[in-house]
N, C-alpha and C. Protein backbone atom coordinates (compact mmCIF):
# COMPACT_ATOMS: atom_id res chain seq x y z
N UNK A 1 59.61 -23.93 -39.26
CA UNK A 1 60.48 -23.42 -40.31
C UNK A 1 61.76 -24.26 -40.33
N UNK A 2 62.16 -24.59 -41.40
CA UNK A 2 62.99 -25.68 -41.71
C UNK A 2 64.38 -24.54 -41.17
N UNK A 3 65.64 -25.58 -40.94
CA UNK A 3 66.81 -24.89 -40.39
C UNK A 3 67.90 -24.73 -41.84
N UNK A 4 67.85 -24.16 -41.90
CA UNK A 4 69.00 -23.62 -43.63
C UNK A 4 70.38 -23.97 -43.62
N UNK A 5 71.07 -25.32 -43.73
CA UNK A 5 72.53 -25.72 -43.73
C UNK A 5 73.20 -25.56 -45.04
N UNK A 6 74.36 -24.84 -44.26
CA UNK A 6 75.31 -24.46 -45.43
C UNK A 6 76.58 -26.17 -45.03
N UNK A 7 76.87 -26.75 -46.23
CA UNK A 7 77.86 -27.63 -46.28
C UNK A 7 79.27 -26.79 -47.30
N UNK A 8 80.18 -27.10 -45.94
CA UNK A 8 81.39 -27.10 -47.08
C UNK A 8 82.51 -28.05 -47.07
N UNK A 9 82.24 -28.88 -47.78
CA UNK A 9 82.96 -30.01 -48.49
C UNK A 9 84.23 -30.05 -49.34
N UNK A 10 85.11 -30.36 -49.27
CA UNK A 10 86.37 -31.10 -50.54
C UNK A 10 85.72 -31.85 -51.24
N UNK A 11 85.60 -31.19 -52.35
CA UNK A 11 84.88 -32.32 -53.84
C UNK A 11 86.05 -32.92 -54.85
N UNK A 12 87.63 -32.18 -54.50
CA UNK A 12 88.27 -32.28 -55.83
C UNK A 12 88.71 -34.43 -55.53
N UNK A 13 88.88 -34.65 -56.68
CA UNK A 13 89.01 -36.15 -56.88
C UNK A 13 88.00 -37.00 -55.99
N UNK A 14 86.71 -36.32 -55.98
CA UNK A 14 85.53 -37.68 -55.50
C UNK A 14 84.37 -37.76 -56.24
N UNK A 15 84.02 -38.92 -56.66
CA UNK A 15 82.78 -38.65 -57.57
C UNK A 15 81.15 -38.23 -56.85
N UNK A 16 80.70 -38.29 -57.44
CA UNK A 16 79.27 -37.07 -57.23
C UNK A 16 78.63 -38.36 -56.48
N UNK A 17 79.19 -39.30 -56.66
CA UNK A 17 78.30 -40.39 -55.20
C UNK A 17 78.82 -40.26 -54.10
N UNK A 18 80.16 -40.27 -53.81
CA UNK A 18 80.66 -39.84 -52.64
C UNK A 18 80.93 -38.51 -51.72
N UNK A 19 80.62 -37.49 -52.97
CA UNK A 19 80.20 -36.43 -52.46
C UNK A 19 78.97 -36.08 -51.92
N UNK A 20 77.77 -36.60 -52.42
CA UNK A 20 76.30 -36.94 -52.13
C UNK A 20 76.17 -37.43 -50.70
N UNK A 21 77.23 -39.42 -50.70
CA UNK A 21 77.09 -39.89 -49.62
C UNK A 21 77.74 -38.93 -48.15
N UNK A 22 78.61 -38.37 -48.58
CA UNK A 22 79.05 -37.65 -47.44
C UNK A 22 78.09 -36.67 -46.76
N UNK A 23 77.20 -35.42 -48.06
CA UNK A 23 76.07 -35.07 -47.92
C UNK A 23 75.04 -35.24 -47.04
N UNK A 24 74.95 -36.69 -47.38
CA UNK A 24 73.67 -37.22 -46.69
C UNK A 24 73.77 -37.34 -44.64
N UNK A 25 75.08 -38.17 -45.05
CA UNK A 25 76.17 -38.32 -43.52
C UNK A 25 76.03 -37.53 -42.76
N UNK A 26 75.89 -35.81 -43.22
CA UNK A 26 76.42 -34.63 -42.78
C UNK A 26 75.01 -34.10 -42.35
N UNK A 27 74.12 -34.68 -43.23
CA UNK A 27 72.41 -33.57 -42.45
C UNK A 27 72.24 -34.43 -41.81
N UNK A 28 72.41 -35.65 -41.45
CA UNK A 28 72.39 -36.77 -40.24
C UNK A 28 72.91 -36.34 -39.34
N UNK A 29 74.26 -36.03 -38.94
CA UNK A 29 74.56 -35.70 -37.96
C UNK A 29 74.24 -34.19 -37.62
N UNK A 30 73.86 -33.51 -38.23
CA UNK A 30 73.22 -31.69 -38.46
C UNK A 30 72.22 -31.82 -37.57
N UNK A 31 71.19 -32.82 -37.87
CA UNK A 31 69.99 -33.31 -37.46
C UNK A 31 70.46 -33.55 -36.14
N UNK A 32 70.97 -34.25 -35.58
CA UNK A 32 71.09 -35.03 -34.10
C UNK A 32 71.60 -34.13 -33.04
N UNK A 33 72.38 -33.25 -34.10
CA UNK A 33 73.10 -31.74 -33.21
C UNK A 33 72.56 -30.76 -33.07
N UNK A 34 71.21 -30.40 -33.97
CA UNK A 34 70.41 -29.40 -33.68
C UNK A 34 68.99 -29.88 -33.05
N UNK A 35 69.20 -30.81 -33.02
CA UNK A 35 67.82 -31.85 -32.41
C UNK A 35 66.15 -30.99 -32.98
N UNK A 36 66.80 -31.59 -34.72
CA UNK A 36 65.70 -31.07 -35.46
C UNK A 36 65.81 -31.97 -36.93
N UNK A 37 64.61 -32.89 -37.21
CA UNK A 37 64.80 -33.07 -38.58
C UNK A 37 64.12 -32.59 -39.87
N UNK A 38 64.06 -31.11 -39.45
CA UNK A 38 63.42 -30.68 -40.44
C UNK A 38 64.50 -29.00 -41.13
N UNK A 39 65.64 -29.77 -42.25
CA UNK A 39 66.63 -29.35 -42.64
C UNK A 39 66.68 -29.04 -43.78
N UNK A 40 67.14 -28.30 -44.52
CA UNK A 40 66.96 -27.43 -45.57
C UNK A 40 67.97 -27.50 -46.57
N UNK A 41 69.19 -28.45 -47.32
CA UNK A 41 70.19 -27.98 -47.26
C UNK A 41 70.06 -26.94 -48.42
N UNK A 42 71.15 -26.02 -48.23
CA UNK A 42 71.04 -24.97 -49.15
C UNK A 42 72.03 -25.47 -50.53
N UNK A 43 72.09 -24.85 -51.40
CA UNK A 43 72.37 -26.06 -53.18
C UNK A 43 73.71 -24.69 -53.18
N UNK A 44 74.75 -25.66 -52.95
CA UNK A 44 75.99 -25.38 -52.83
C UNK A 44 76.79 -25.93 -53.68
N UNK A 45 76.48 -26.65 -54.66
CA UNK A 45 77.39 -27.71 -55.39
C UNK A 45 77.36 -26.61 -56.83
N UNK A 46 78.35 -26.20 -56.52
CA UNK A 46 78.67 -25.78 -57.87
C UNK A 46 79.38 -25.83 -58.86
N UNK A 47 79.02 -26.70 -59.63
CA UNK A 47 80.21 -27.62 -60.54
C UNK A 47 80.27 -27.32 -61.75
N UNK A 48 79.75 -25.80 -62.32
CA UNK A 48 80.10 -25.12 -63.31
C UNK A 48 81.63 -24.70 -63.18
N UNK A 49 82.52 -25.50 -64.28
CA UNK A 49 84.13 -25.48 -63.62
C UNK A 49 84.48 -23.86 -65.00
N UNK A 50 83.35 -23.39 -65.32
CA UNK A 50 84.19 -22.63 -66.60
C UNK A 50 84.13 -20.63 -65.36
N UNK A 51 83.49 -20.60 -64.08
CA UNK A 51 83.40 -19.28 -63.55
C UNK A 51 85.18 -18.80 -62.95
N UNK A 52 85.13 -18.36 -62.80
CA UNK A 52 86.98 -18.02 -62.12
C UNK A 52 86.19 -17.98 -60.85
N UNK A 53 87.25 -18.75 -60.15
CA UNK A 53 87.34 -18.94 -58.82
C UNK A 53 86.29 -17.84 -57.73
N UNK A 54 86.72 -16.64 -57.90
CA UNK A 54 86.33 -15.59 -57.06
C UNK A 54 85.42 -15.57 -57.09
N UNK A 55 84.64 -16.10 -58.19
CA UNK A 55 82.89 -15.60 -58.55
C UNK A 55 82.54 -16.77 -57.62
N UNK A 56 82.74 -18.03 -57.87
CA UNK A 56 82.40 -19.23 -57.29
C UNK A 56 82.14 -18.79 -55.68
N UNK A 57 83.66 -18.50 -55.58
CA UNK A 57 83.89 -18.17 -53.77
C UNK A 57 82.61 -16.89 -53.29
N UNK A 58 82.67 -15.80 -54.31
CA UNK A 58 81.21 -15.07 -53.92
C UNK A 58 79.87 -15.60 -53.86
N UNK A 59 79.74 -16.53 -54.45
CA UNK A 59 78.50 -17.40 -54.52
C UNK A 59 78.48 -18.34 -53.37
N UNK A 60 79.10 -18.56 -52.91
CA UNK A 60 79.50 -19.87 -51.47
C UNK A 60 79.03 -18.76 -50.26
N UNK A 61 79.98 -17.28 -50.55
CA UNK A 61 79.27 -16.47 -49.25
C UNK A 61 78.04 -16.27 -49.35
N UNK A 62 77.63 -15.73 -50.47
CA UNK A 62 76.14 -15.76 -50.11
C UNK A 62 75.01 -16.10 -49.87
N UNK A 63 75.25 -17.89 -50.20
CA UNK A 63 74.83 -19.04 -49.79
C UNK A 63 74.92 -19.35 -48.50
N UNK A 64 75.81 -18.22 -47.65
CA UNK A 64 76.49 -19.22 -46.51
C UNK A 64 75.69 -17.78 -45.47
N UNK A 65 75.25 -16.58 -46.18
CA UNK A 65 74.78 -15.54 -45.54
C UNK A 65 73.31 -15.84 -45.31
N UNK A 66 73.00 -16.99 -45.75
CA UNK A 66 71.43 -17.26 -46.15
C UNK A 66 71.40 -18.69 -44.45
N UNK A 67 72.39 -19.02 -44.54
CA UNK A 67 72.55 -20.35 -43.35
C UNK A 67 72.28 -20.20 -41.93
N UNK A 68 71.60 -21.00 -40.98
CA UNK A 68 71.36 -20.75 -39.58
C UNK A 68 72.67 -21.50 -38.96
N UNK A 69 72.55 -22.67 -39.84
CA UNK A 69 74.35 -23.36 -39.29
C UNK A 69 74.78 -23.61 -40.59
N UNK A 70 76.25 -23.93 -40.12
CA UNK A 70 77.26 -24.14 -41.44
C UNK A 70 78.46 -25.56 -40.95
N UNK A 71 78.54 -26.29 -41.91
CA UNK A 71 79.28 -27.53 -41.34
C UNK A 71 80.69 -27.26 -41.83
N UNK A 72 82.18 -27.12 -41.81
CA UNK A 72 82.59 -27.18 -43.10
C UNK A 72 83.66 -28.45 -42.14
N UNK A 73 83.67 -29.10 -43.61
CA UNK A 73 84.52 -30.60 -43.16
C UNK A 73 86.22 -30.94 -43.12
N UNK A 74 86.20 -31.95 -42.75
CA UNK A 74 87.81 -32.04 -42.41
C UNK A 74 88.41 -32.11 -44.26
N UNK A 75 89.43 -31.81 -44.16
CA UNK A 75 89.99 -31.63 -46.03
C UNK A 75 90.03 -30.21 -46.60
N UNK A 76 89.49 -29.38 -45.75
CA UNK A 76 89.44 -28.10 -46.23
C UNK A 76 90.45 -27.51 -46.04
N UNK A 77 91.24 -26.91 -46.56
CA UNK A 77 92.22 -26.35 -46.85
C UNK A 77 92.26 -24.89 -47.55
């Protein structure tokens, strides 16, 4: 059974390649730390910018209630 990663990333001012590449970076090292490459990530990118905030942020928890690990990265604030 695949392992269910929640990513939480700073997206504001990076384009969707460098958000991706970081992505990719991140189940790499997920992988080497759970000494498993069979990873799941869970679809966290939510770039519908028209929801108010809160809904967004409810949608991140319950994405993140669904996770066996969770990464969240340096930039978070």
């Amino acid at each position: 059974m695949a392992t269910k990663l929640y990513i939480s990333q700073p997206m504001r001012g990076k384009s969707m390649n460098d958000i991706m590449a970081e992505r990719k970076r991140l189940v790499t090292e997920a992988a080497a730390e759970l000494h498993t490459d069979d990873i799941l990530v869970l679809d966290t990118l939510f770039i519908n910018h028209d929801k108010p905030p809160l809904e967004t942020l409810g949608r991140s928890l319950e994405k993140m209630a669904e996770a066996d690990a969770v990464i969240f990265c340096a930039g978070m604030a």
